[in-house]
PDB file of N, CA and C in Angstrom:
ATOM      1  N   UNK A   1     -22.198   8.781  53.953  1.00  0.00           N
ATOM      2  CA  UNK A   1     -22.029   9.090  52.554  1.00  0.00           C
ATOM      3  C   UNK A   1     -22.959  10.238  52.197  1.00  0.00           C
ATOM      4  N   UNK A   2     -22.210  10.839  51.416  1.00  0.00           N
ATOM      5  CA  UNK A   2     -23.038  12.142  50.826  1.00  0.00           C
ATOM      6  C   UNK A   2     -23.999  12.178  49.886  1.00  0.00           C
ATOM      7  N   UNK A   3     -25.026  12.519  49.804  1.00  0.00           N
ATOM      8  CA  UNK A   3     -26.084  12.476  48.704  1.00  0.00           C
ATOM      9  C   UNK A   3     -25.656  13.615  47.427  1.00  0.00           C
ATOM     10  N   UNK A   4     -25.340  13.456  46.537  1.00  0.00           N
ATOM     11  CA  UNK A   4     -24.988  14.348  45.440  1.00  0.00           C
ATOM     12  C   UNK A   4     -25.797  14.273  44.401  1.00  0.00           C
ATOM     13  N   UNK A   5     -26.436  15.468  44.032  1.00  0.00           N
ATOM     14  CA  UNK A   5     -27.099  15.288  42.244  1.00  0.00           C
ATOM     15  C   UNK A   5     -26.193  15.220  41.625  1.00  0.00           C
ATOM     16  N   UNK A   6     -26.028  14.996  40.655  1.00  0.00           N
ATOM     17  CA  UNK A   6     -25.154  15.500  39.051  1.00  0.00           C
ATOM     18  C   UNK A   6     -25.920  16.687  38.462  1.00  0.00           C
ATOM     19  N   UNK A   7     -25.282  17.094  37.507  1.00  0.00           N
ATOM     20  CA  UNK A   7     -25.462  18.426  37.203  1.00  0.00           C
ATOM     21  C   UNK A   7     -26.477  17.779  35.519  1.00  0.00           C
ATOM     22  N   UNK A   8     -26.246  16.451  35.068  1.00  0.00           N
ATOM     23  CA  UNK A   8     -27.519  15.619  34.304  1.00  0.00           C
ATOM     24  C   UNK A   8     -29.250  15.417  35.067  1.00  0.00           C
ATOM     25  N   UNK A   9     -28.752  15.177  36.332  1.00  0.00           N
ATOM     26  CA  UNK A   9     -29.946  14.716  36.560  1.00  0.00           C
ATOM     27  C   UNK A   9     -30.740  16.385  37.150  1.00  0.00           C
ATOM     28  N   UNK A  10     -30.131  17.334  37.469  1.00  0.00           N
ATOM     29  CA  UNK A  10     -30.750  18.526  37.940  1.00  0.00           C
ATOM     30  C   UNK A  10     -31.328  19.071  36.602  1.00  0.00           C
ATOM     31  N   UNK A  11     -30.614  19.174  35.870  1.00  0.00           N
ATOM     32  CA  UNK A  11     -31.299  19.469  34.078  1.00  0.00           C
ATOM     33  C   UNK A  11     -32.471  18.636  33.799  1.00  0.00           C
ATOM     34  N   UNK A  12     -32.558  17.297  34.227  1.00  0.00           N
ATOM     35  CA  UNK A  12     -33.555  16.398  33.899  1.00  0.00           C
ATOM     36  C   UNK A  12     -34.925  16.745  34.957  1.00  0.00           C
ATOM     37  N   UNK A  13     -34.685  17.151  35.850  1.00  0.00           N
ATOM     38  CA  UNK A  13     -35.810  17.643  36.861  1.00  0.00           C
ATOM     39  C   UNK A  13     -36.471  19.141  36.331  1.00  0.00           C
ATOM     40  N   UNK A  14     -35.021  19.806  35.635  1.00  0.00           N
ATOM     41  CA  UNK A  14     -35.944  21.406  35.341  1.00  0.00           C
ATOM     42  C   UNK A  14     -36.518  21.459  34.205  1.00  0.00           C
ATOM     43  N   UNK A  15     -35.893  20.066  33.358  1.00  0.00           N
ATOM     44  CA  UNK A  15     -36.750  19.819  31.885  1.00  0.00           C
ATOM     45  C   UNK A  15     -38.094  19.256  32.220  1.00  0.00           C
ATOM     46  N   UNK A  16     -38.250  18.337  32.928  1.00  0.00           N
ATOM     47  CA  UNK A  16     -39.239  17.734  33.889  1.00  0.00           C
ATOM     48  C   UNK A  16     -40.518  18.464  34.280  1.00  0.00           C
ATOM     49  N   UNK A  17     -39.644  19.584  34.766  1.00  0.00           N
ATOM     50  CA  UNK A  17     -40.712  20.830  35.584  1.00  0.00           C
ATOM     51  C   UNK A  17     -41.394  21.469  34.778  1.00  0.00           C
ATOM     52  N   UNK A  18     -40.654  21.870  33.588  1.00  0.00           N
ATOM     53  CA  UNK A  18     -40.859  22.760  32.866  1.00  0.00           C
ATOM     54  C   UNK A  18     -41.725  22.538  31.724  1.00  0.00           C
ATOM     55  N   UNK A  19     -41.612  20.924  31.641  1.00  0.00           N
ATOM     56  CA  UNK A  19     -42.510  19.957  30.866  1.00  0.00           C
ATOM     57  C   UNK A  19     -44.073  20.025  31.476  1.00  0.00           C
ATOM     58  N   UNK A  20     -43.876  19.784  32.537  1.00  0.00           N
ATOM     59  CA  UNK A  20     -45.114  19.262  33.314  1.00  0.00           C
ATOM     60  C   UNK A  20     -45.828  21.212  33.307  1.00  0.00           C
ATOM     61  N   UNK A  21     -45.655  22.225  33.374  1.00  0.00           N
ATOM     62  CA  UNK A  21     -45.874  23.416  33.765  1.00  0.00           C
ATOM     63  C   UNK A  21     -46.306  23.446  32.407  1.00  0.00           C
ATOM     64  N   UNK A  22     -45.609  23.647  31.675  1.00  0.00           N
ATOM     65  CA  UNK A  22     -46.352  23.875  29.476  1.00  0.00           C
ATOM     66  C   UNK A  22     -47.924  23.258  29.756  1.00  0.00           C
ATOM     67  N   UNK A  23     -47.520  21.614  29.881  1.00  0.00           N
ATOM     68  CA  UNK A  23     -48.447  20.917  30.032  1.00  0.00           C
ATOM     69  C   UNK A  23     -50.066  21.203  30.829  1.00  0.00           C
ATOM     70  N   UNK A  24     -49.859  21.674  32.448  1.00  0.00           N
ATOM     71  CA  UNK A  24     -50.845  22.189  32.997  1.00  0.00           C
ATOM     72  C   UNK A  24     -51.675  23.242  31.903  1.00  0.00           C
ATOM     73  N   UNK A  25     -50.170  24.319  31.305  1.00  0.00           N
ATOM     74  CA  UNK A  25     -51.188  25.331  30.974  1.00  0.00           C
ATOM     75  C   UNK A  25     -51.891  25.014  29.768  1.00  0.00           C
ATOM     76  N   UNK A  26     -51.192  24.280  28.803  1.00  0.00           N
ATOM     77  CA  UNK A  26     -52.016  24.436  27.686  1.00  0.00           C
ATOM     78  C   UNK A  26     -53.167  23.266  27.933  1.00  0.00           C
ATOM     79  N   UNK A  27     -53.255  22.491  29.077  1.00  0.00           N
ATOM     80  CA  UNK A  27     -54.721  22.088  29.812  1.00  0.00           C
ATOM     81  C   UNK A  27     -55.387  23.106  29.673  1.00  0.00           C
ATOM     82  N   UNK A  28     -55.092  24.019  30.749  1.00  0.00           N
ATOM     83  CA  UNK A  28     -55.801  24.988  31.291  1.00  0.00           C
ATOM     84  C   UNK A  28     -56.364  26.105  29.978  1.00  0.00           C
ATOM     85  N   UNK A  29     -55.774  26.549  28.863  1.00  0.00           N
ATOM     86  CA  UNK A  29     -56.117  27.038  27.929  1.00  0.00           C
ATOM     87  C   UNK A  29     -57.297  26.355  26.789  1.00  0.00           C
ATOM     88  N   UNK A  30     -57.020  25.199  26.677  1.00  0.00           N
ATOM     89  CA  UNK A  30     -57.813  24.582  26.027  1.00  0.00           C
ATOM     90  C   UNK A  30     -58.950  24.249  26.910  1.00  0.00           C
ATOM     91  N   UNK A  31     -59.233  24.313  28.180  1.00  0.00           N
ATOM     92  CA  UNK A  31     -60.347  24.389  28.590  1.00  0.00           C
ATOM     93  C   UNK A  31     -61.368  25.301  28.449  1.00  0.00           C
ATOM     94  N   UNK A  32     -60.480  26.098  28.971  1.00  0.00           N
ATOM     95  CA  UNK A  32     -61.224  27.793  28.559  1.00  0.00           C
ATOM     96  C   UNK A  32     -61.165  28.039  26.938  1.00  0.00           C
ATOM     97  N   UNK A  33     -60.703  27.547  26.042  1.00  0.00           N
ATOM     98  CA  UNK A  33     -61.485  27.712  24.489  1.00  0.00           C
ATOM     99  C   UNK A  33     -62.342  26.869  24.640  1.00  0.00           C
ATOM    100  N   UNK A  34     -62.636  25.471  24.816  1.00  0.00           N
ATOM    101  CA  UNK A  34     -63.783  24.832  24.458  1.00  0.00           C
ATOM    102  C   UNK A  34     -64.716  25.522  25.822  1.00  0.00           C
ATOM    103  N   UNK A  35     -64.321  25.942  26.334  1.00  0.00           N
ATOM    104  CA  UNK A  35     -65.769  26.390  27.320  1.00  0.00           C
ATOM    105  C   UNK A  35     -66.352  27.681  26.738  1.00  0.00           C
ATOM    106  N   UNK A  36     -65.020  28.095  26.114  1.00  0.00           N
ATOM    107  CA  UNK A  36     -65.653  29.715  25.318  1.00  0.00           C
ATOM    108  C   UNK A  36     -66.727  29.018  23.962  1.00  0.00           C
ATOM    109  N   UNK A  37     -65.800  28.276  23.172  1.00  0.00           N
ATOM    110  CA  UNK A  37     -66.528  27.940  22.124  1.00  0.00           C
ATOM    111  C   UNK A  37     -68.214  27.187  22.185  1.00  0.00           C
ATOM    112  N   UNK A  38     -68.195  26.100  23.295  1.00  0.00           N
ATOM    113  CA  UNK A  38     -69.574  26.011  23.902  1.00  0.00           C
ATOM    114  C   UNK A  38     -70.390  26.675  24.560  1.00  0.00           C
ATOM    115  N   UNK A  39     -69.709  28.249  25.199  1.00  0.00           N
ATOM    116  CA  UNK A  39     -70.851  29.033  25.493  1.00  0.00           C
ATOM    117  C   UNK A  39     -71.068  30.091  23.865  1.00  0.00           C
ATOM    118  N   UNK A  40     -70.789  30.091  23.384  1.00  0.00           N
ATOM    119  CA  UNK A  40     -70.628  30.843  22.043  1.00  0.00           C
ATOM    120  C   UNK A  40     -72.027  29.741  21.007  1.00  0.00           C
ATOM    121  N   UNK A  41     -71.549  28.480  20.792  1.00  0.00           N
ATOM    122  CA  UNK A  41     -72.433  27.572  20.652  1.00  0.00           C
ATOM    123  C   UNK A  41     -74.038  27.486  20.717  1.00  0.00           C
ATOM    124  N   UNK A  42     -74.018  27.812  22.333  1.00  0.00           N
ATOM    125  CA  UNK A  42     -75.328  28.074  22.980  1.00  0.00           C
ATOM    126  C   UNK A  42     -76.046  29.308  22.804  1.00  0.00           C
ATOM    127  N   UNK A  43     -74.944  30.067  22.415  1.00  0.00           N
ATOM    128  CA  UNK A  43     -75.594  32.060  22.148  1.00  0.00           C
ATOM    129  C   UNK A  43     -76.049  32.103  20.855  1.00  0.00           C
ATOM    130  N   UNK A  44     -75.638  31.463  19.978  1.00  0.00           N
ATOM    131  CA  UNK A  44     -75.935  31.249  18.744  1.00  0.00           C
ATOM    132  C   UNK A  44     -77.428  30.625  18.622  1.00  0.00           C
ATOM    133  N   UNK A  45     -76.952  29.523  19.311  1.00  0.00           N
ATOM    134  CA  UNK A  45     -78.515  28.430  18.865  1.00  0.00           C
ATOM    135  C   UNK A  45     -79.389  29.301  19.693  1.00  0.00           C
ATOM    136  N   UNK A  46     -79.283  29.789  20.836  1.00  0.00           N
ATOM    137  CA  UNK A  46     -80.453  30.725  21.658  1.00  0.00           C
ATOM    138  C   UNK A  46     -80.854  31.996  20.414  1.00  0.00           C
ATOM    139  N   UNK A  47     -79.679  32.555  19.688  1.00  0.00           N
ATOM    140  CA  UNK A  47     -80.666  33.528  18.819  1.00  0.00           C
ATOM    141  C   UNK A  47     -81.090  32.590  17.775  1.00  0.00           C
ATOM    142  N   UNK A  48     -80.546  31.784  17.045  1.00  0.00           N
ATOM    143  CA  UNK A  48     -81.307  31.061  15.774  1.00  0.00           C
ATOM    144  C   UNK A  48     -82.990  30.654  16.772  1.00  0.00           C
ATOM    145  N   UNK A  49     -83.255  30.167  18.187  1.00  0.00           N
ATOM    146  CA  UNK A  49     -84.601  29.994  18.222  1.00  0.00           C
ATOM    147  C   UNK A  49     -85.308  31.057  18.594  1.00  0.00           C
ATOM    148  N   UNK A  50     -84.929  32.356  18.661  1.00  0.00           N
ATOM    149  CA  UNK A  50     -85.406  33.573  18.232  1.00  0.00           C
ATOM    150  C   UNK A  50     -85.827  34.126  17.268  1.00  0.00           C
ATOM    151  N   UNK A  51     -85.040  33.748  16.361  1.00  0.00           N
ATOM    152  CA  UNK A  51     -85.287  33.942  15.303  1.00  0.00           C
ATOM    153  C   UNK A  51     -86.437  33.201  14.501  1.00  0.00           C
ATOM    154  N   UNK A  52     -85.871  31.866  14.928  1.00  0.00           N
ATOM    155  CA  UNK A  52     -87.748  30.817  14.351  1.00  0.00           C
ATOM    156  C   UNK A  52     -88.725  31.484  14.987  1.00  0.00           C
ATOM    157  N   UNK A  53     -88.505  31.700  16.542  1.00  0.00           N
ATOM    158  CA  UNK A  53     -90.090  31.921  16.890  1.00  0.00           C
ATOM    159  C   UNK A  53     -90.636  33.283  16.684  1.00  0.00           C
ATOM    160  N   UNK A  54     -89.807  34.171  16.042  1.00  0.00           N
ATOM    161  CA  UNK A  54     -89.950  35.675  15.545  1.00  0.00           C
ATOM    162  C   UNK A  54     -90.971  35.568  14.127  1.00  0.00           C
ATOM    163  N   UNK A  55     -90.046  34.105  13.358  1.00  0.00           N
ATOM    164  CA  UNK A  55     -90.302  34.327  12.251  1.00  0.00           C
ATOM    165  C   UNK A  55     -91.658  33.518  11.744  1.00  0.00           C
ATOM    166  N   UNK A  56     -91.835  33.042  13.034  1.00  0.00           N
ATOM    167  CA  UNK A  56     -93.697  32.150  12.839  1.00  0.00           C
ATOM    168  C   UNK A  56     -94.733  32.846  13.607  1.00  0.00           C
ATOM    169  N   UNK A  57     -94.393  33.873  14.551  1.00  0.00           N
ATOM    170  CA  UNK A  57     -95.112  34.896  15.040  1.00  0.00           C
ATOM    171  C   UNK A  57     -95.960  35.739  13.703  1.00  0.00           C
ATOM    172  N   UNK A  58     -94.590  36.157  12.993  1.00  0.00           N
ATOM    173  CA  UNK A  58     -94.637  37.031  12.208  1.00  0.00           C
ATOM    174  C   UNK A  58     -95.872  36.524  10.682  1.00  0.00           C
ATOM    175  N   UNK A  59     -95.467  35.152  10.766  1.00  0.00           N
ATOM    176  CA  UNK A  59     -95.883  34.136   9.998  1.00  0.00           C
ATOM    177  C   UNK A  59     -97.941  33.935  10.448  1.00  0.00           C
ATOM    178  N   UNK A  60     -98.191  34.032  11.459  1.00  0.00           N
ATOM    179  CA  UNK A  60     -98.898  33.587  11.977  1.00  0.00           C
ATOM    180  C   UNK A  60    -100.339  35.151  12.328  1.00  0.00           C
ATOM    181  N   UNK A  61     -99.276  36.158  12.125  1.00  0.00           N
ATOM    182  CA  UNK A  61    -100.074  37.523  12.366  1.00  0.00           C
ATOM    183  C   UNK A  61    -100.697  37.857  10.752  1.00  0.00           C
ATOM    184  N   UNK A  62     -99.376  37.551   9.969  1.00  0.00           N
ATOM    185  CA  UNK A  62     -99.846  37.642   8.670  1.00  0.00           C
ATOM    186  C   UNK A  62    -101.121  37.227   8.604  1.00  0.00           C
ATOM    187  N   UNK A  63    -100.963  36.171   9.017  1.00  0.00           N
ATOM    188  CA  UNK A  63    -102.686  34.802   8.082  1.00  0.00           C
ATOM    189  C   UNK A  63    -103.593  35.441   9.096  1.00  0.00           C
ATOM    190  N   UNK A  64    -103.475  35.639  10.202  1.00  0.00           N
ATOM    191  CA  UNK A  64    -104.933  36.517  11.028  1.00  0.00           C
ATOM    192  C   UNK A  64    -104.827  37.612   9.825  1.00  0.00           C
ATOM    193  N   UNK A  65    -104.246  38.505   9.791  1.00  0.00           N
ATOM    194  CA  UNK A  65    -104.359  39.763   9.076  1.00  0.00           C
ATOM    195  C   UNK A  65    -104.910  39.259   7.600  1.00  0.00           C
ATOM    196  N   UNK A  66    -104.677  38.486   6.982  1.00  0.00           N
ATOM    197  CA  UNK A  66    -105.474  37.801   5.849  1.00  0.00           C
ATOM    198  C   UNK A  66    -106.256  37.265   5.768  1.00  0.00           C
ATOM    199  N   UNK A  67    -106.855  37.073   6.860  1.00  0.00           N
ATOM    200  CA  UNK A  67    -107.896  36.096   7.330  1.00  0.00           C
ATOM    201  C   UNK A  67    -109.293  37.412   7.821  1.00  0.00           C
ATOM    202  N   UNK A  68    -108.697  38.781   8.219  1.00  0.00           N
ATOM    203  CA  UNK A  68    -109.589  39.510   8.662  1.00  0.00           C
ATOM    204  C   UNK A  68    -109.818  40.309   7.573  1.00  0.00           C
ATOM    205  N   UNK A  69    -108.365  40.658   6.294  1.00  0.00           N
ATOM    206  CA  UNK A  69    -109.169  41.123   5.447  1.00  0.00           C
ATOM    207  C   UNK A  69    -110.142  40.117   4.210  1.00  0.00           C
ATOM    208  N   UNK A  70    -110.257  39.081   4.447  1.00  0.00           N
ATOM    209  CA  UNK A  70    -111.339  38.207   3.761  1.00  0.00           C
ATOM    210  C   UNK A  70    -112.761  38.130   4.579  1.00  0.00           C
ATOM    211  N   UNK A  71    -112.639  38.876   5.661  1.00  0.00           N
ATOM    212  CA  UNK A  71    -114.201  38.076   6.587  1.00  0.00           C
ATOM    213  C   UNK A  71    -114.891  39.045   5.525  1.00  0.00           C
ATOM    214  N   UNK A  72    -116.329  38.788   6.070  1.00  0.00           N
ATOM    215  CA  UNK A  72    -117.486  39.083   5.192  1.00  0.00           C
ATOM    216  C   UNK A  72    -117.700  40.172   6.017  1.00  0.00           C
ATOM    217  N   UNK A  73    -118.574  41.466   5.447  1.00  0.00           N
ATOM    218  CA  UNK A  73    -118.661  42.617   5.735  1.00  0.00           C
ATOM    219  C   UNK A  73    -120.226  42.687   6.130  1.00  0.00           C
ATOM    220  N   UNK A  74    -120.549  42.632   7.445  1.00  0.00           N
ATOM    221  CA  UNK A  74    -122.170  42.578   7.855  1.00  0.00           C
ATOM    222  C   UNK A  74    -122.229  44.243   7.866  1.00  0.00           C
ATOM    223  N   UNK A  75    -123.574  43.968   7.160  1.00  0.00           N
ATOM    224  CA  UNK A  75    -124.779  45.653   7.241  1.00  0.00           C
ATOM    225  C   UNK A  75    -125.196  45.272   8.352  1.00  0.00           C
ATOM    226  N   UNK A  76    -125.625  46.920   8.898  1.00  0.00           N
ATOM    227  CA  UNK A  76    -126.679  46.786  10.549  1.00  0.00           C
ATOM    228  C   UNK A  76    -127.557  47.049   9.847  1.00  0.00           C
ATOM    229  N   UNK A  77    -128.572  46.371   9.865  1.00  0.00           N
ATOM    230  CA  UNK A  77    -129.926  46.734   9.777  1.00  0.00           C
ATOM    231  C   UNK A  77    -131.112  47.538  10.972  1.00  0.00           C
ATOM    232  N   UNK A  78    -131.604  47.989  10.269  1.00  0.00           N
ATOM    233  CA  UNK A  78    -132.607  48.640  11.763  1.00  0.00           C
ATOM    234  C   UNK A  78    -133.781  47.811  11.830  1.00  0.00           C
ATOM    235  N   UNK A  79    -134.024  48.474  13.440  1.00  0.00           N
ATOM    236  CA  UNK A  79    -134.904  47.573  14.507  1.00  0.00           C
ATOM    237  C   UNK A  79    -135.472  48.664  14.212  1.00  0.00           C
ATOM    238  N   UNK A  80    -136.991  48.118  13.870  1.00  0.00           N
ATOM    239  CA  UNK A  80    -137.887  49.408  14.385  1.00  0.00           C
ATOM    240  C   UNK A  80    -137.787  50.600  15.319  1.00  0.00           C
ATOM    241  N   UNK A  81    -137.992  49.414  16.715  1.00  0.00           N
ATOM    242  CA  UNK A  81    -138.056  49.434  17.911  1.00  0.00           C
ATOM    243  C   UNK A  81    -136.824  50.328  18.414  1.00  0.00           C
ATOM    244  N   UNK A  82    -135.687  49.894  18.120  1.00  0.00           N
ATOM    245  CA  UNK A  82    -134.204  50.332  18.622  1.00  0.00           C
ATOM    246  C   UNK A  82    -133.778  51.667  17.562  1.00  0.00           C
ATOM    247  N   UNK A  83    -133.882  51.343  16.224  1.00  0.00           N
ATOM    248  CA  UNK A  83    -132.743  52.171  15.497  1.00  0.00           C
ATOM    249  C   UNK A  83    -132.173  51.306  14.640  1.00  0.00           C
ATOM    250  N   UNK A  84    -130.834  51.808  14.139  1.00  0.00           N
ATOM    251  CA  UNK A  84    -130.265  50.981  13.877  1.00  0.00           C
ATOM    252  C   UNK A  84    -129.268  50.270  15.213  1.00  0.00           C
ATOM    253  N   UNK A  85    -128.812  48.708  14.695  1.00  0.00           N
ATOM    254  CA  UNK A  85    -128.791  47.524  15.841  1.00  0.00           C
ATOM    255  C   UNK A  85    -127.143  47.661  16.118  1.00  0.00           C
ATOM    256  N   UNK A  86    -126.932  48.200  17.283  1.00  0.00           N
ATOM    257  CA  UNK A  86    -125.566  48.664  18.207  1.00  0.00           C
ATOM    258  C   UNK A  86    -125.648  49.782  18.567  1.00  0.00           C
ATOM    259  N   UNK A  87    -126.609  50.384  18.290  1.00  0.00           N
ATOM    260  CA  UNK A  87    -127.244  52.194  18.645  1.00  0.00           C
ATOM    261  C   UNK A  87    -128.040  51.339  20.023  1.00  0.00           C
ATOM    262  N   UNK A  88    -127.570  52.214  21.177  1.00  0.00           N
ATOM    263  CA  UNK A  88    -128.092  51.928  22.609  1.00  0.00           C
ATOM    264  C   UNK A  88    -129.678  52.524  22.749  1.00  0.00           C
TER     265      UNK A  88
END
């Protein structure tokens, strides 16, 4: 006896195929957006902690710089002996 498709069930294999093939790709697409969107994610948050640690650097030079124009202003006095005191 002869093995015969029908011309139903060959349609049902290329709907089949053609199902399963969509399927792979729009796997395959949606992988690669969420892998784009999580490396995108990570580029972001890497400059936002650039940005903090820019902005407490910046934060932090200030208050030295406010801190040096408040120190107290020493006179040299003279040494007999020497001169005045940082004169070699």
């Amino acid at each position: 006896m002869k093995d015969h498709l029908s011309n139903n069930e060959i349609r049902k294999d290329a709907v089949q195929g053609a199902v399963e093939a969509a399927a792979t790709t729009v796997g395959e697409v949606a992988t690669i957006l969420t892998t784009a969107v999580k490396d995108v994610a990570g580029a972001l948050g890497g400059l936002a902690t650039e940005i903090f640690e820019l902005r407490d650097a910046a934060r932090r030079a200030a208050a030295q710089n406010e801190d040096a124009d408040n120190e107290v202003t020493l006179e040299l006095v003279e040494d007999p002996e020497r001169g005045r005191l940082g004169d070699p």
